[in-house]
C-alpha atoms as a PDB file:
ATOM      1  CA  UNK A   1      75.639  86.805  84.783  1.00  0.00           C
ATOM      2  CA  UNK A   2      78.228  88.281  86.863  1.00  0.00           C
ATOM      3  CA  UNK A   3      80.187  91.234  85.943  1.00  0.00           C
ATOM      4  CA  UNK A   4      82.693  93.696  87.750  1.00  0.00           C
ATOM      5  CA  UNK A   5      81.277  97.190  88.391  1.00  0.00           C
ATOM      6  CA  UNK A   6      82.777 100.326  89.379  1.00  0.00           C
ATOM      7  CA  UNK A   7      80.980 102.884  91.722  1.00  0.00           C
ATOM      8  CA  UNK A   8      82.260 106.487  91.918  1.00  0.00           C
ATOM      9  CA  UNK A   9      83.149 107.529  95.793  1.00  0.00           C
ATOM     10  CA  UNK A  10      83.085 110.733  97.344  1.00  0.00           C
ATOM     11  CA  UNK A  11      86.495 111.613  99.171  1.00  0.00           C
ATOM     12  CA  UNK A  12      83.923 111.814 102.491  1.00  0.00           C
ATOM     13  CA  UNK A  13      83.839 110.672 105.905  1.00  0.00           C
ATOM     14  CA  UNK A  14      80.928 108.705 105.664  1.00  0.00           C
ATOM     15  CA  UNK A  15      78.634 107.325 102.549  1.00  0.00           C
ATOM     16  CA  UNK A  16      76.495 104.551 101.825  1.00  0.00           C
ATOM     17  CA  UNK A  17      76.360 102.483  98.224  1.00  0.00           C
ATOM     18  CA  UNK A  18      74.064 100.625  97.177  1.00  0.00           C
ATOM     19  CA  UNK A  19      75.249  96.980  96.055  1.00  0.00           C
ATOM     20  CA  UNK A  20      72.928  94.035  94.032  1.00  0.00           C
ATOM     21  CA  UNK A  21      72.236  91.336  97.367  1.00  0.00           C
ATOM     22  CA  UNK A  22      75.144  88.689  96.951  1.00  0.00           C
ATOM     23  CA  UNK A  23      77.683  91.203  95.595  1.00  0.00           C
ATOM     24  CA  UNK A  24      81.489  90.753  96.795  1.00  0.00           C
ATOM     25  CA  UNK A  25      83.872  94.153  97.014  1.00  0.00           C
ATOM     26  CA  UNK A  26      86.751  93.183  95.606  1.00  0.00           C
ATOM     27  CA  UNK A  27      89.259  96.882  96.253  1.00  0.00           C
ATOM     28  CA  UNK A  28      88.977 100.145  96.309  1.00  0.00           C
ATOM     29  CA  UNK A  29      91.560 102.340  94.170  1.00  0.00           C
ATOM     30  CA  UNK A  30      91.960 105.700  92.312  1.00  0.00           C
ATOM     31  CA  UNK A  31      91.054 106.650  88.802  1.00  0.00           C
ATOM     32  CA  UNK A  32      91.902 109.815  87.330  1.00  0.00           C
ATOM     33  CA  UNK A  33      90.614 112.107  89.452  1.00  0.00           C
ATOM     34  CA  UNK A  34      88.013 109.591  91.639  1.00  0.00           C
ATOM     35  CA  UNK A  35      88.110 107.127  94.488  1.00  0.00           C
ATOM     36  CA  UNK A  36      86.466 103.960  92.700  1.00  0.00           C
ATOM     37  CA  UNK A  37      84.773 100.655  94.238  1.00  0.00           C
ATOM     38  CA  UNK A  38      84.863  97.780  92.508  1.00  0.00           C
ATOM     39  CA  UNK A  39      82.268  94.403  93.607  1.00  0.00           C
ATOM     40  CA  UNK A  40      81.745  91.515  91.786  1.00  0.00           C
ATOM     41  CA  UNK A  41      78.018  91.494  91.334  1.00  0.00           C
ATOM     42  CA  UNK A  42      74.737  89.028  89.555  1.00  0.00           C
ATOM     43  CA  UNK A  43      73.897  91.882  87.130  1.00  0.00           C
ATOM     44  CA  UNK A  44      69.893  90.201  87.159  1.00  0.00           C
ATOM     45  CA  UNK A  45      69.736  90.751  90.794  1.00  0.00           C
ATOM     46  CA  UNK A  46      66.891  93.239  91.738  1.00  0.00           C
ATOM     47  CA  UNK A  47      67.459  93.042  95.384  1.00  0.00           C
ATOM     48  CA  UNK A  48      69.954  95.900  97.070  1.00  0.00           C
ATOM     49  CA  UNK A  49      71.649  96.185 100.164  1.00  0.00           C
ATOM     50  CA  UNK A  50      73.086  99.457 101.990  1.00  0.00           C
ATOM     51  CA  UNK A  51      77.391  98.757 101.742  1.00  0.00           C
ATOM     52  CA  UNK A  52      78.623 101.552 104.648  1.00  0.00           C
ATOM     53  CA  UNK A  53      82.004 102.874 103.491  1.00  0.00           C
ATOM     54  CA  UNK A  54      84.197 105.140 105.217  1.00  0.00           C
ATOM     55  CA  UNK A  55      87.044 107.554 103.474  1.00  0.00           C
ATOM     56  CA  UNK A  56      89.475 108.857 105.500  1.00  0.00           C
ATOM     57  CA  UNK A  57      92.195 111.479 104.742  1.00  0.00           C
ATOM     58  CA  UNK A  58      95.522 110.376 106.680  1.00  0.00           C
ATOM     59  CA  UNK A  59      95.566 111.865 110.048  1.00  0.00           C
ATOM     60  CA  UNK A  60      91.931 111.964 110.698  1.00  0.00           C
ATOM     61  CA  UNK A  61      90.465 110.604 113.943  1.00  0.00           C
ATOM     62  CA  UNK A  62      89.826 106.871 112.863  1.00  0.00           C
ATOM     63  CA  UNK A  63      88.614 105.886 116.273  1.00  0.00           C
ATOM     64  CA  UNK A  64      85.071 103.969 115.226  1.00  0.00           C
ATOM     65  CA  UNK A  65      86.887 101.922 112.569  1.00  0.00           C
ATOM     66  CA  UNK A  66      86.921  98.690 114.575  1.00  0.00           C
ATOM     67  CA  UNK A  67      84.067  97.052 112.762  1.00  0.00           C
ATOM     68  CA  UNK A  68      84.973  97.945 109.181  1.00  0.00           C
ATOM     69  CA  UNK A  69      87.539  95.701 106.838  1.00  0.00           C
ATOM     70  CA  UNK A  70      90.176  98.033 105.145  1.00  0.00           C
ATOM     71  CA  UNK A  71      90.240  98.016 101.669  1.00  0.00           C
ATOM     72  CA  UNK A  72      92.825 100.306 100.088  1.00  0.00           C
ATOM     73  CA  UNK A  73      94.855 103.639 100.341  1.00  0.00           C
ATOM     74  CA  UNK A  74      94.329 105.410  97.722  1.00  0.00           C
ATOM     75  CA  UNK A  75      96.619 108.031  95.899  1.00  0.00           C
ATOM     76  CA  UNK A  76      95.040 111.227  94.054  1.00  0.00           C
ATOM     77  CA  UNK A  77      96.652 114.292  92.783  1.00  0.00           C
ATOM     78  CA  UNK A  78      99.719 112.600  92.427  1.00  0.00           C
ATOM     79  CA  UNK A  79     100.031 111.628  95.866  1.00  0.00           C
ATOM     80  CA  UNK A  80      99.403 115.177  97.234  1.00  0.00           C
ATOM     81  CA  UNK A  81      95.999 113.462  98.782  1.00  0.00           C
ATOM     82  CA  UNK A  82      96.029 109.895 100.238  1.00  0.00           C
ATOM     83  CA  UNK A  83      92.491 108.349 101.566  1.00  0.00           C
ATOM     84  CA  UNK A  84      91.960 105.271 103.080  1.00  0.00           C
ATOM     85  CA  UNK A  85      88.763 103.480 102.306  1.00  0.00           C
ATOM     86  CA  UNK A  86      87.216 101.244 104.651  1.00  0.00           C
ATOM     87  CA  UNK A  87      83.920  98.980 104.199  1.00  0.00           C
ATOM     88  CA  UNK A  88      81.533  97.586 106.869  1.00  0.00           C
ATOM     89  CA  UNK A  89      81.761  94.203 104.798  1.00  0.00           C
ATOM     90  CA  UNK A  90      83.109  92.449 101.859  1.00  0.00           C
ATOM     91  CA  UNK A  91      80.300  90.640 100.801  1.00  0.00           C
ATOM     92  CA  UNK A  92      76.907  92.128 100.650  1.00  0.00           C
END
């Protein structure tokens, strides 16, 4: 059956999630106090692949970006912090 999931991200540079095989990222946007991914996944797939994402505060060096899709700026704190999340593909 497929189902929408939501994996937690860390406001980091770099990070690596782990998705069911045939999963499709659908955005990326804030809840409460978290950066959130949310794929479109077979919830009876036993198979994973490595998803690389990339978060990125505004005005950090984004210069090995080229081969990842954007997927979102996201607003925490009320705006105070903005991160833009950025995925080596869409579907896995």
């Amino acid at each position: 059956m497929k189902r929408i999931f939501k994996y937690v991200l860390v406001p980091t540079d770099y990070q690596i999630v782990k998705l069911p095989t045939g999963s499709r990222i659908l955005s990326a946007e804030s809840q409460m106090d978290d950066i959130v991914l949310y794929a479109l996944i077979e919830d009876s797939q036993t198979y994973m692949d490595n998803v690389e994402i990339i978060v990125k505060g505004t005005g950090h060096d984004a210069n090995y970006l080229k081969n990842f899709t954007f997927l979102n700026t996201v607003k925490l704190r009320d705006g105070l912090l903005m991160f833009h999340v950025f995925c080596d593909r869409l579907d896995v």
